[in-house]
Protein backbone atom coordinates (compact mmCIF):
# COMPACT_ATOMS: atom_id res chain seq x y z
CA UNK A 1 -31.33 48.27 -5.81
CA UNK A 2 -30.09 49.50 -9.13
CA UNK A 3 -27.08 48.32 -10.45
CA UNK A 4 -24.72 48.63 -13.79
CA UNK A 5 -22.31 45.92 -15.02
CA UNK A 6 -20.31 45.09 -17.53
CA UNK A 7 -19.64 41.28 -19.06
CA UNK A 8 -17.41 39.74 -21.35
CA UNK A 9 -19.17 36.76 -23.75
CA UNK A 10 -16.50 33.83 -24.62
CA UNK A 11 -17.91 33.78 -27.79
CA UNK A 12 -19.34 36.29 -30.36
CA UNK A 13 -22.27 34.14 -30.87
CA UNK A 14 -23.12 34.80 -27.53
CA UNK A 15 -25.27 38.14 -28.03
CA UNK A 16 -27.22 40.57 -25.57
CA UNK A 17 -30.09 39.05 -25.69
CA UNK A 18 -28.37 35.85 -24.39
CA UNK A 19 -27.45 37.99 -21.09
CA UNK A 20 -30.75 40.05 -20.73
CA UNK A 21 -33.07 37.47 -21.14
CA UNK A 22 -31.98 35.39 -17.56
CA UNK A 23 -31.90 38.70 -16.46
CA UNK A 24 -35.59 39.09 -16.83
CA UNK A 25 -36.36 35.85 -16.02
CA UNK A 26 -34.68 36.78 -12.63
CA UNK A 27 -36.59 39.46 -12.09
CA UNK A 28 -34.58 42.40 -12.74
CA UNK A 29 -36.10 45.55 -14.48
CA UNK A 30 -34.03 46.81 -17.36
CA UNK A 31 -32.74 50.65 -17.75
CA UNK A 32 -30.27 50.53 -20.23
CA UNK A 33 -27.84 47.81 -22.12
CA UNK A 34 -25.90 47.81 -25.29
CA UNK A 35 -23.37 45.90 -27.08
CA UNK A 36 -19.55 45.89 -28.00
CA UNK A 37 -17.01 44.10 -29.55
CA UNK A 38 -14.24 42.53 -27.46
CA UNK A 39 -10.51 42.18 -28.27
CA UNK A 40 -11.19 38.32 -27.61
CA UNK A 41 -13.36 37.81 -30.15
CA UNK A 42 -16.98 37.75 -27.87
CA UNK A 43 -18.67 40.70 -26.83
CA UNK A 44 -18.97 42.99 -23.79
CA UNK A 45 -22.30 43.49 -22.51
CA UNK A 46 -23.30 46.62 -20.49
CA UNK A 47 -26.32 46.63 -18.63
CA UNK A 48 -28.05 48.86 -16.43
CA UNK A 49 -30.97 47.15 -14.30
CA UNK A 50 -33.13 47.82 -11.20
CA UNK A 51 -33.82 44.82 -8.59
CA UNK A 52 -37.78 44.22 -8.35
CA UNK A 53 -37.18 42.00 -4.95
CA UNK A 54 -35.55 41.64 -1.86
CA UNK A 55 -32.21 41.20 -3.51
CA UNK A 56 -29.20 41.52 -2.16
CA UNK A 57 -25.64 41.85 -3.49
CA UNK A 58 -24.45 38.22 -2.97
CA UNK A 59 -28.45 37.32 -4.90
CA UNK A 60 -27.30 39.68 -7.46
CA UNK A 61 -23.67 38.59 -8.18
CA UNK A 62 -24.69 35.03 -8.42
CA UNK A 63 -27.73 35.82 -10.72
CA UNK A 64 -24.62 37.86 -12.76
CA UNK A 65 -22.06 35.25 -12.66
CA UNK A 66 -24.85 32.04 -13.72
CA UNK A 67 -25.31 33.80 -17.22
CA UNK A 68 -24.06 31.21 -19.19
CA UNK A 69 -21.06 31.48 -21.84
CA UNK A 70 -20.17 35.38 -19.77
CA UNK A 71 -17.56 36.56 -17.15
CA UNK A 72 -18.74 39.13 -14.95
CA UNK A 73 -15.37 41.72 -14.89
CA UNK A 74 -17.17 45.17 -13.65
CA UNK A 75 -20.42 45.82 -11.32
CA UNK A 76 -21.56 49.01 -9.62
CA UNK A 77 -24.31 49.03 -7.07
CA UNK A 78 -26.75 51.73 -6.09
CA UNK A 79 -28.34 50.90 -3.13
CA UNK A 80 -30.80 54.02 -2.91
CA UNK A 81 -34.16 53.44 -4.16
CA UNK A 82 -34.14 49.52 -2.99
CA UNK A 83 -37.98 48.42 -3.16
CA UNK A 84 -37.65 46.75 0.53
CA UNK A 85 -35.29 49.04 1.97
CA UNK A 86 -33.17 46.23 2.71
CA UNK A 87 -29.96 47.54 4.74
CA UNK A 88 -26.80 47.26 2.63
CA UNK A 89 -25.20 43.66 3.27
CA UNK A 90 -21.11 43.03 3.91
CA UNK A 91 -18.91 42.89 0.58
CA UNK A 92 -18.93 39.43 -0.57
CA UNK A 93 -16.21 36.94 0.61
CA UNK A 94 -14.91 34.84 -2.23
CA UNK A 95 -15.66 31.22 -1.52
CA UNK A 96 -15.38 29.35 -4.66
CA UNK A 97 -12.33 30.81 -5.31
CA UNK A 98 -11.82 30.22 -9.39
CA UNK A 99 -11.82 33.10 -11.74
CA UNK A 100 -14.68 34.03 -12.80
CA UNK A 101 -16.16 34.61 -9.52
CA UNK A 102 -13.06 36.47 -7.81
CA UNK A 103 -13.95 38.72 -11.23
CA UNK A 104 -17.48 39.45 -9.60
CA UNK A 105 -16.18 39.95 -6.45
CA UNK A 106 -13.28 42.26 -7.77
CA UNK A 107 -16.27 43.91 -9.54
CA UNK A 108 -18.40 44.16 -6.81
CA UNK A 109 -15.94 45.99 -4.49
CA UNK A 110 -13.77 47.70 -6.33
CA UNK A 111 -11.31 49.39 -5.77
CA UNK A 112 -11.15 47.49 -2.20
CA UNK A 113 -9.78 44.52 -4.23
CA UNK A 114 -6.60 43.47 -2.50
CA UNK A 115 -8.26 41.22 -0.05
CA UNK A 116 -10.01 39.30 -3.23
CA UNK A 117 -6.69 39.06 -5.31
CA UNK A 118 -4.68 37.75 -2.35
CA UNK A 119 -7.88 34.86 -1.48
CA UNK A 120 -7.77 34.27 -4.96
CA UNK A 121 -3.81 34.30 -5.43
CA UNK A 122 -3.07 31.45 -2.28
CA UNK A 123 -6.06 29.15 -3.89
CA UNK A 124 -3.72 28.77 -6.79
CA UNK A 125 -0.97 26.22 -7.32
CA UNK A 126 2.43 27.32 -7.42
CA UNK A 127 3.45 26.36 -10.58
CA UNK A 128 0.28 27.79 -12.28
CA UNK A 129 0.21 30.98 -10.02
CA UNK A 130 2.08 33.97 -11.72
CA UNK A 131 0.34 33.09 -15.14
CA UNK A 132 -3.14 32.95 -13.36
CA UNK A 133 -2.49 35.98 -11.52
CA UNK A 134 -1.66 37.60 -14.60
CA UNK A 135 -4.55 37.03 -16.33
CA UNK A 136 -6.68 38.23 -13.65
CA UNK A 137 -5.14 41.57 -13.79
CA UNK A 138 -5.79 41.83 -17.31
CA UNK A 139 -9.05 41.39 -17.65
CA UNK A 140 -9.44 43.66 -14.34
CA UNK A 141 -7.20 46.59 -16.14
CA UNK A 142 -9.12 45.73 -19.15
CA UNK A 143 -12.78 46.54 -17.96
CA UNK A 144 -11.34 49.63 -16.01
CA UNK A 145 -9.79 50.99 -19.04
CA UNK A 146 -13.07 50.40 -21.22
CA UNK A 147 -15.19 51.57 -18.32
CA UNK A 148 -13.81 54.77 -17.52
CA UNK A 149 -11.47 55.50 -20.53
CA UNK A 150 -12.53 54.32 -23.60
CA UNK A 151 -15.27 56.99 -24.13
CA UNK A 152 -12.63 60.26 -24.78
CA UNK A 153 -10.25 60.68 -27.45
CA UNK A 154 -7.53 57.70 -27.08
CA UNK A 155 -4.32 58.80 -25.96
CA UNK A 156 -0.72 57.63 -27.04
CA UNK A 157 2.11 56.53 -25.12
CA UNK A 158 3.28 57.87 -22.63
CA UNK A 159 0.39 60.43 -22.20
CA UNK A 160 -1.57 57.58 -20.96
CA UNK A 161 0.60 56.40 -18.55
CA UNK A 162 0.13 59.75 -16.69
CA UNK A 163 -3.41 60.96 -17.32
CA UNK A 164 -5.00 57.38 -17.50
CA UNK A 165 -3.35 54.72 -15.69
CA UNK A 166 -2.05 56.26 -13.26
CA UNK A 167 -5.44 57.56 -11.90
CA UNK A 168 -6.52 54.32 -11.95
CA UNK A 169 -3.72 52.85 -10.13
CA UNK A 170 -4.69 55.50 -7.53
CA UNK A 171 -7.95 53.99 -7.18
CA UNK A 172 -5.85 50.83 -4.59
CA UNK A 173 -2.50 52.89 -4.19
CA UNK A 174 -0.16 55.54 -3.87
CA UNK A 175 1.69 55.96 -6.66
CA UNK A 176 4.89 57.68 -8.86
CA UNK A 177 5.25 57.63 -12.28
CA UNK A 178 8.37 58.79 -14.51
CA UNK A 179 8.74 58.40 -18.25
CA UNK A 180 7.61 54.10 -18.45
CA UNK A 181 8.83 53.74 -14.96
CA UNK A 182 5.42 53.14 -12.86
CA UNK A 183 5.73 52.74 -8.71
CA UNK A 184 3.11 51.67 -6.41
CA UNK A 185 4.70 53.31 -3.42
CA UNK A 186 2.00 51.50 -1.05
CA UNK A 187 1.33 48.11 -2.70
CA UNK A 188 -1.40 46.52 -1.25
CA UNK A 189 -1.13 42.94 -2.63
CA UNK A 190 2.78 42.27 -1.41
CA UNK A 191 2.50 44.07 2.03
CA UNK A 192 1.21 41.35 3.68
CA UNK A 193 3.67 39.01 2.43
CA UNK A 194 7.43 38.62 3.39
CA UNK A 195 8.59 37.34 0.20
CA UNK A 196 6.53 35.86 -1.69
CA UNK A 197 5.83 38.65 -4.74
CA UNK A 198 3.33 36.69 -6.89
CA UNK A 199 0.50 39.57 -6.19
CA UNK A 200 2.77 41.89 -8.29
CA UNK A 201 2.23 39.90 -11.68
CA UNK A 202 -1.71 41.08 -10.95
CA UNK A 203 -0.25 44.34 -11.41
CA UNK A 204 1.51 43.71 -14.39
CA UNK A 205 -1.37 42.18 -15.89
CA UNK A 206 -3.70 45.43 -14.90
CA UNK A 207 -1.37 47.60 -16.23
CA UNK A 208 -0.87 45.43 -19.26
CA UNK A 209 -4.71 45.21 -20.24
CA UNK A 210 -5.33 48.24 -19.32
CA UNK A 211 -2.75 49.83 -21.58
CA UNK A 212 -3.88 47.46 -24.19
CA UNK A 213 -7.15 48.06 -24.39
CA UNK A 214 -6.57 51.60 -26.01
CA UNK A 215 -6.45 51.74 -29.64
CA UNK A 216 -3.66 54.40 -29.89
CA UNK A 217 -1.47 52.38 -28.01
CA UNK A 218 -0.15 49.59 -30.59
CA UNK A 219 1.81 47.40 -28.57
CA UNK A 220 2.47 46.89 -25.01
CA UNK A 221 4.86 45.43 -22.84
CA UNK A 222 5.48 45.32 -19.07
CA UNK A 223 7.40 44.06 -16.30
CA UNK A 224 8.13 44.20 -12.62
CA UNK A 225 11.57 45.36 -12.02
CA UNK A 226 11.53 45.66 -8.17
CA UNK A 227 9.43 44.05 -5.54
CA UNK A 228 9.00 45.76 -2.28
CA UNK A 229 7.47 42.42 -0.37
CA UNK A 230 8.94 42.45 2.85
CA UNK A 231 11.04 45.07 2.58
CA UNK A 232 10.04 48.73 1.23
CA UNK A 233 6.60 47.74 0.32
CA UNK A 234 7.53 50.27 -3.15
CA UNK A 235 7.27 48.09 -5.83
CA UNK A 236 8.35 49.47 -9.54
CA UNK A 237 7.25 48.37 -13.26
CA UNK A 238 8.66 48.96 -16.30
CA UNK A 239 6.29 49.79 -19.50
CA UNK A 240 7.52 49.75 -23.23
């Protein structure tokens, strides 16, 4: 089973060899890794690494999400070339539903991620919920953005909007876009719910580090300014 992933360290001290050594240990065969800087202040750690077992996904995003002092935000598995042949397993259900490991689950199935966010989402207390939600969408729109995006020329605003994010918001949606005026015409994190819109500030936060994790863009600000929950199921954003 080969695999490529991408983790954020909550410190800078924290280093690659700090997340390819347990790797090892583990018993995973390394391809390819290298370092960045992150906007937080740590690093993000890419890695590219064969499985020398019977692995399977659930084995692999633990090993992943165990490395110590590292969130887990992207993962991409190959099952061809597994050394057992072992038949590919169900996407992981989120049990222990705190953030870091609805991030390797996100990661794990993505872009089939509205299940995840809405396990994750009614685990959360009310009065903590929009912020939480938030955050998770950042660091989700975040690693998409430096996964897929950040190896081109950086676009400005609002040339990004179109060629960039909304591609990506493709990925779980139908979407419009005019000028800063973003619509998921199918949102798949309120559909499900009558009126409760909290799913929507994941959404925000995507869009938000997303947007923000391109250099040419200096400063970013968004908010929802319709919610389709119950109703139209279209809900809008506004980007400045």
């Amino acid at each position: 089973m080969k695999f490529s992933c991408s983790l954020e360290t909550s410190s800078e001290r924290i280093r690659l060899v700090n997340v390819i050594s347990p790797l090892i240990k583990a018993g995973y065969q390394l391809v390819t890794q290298r370092q960045e800087p992150s906007e937080n202040g740590g690093n993000i750690i890419h890695v590219v690494a064969k499985s020398q077992g019977s692995k399977t996904q659930e084995d692999l995003i633990d090993d992943l999400s165990s490395i110590e002092g590292c969130t887990l935000f992207q993962l991409e598995i190959d099952g061809e070339g597994s050394v057992d042949a072992v038949p590919p397993t169900p996407p992981p259900v989120v049990q222990d539903l705190d953030q870091k490991n609805a991030l390797a689950a996100i990661g794990a199935q993505y872009p089939d991620i509205a299940d995840v966010v809405r396990h994750y989402e009614a685990s959360l207390p009310q009065e903590t919920r929009a912020k939480a939600m938030h955050e998770l969408g950042r660091k989700v729109g975040s690693g998409i953005y430096k996964r897929d995006y950040s190896l081109g020329s950086a676009l400005k605003m609002p040339t990004t909007i179109n060629r960039e994010l909304v591609p990506a918001l493709k990925m779980f949606s139908k979407v419009k876009a005019k000028n800063n005026l973003v619509a998921l015409t199918k949102c798949p994190f309120c559909k499900l719910s009558d009126s409760n819109h909290s799913g929507c500030h994941f959404v925000v936060g995507y869009i938000d580090g997303f947007l923000s994790s391109n250099p040419a863009v200096d400063r970013v600000r968004v908010e929802e300014s319709s919610c389709g929950a119950g109703t139209t199921n279209i809900c809008e954003f506004i980007i400045w």
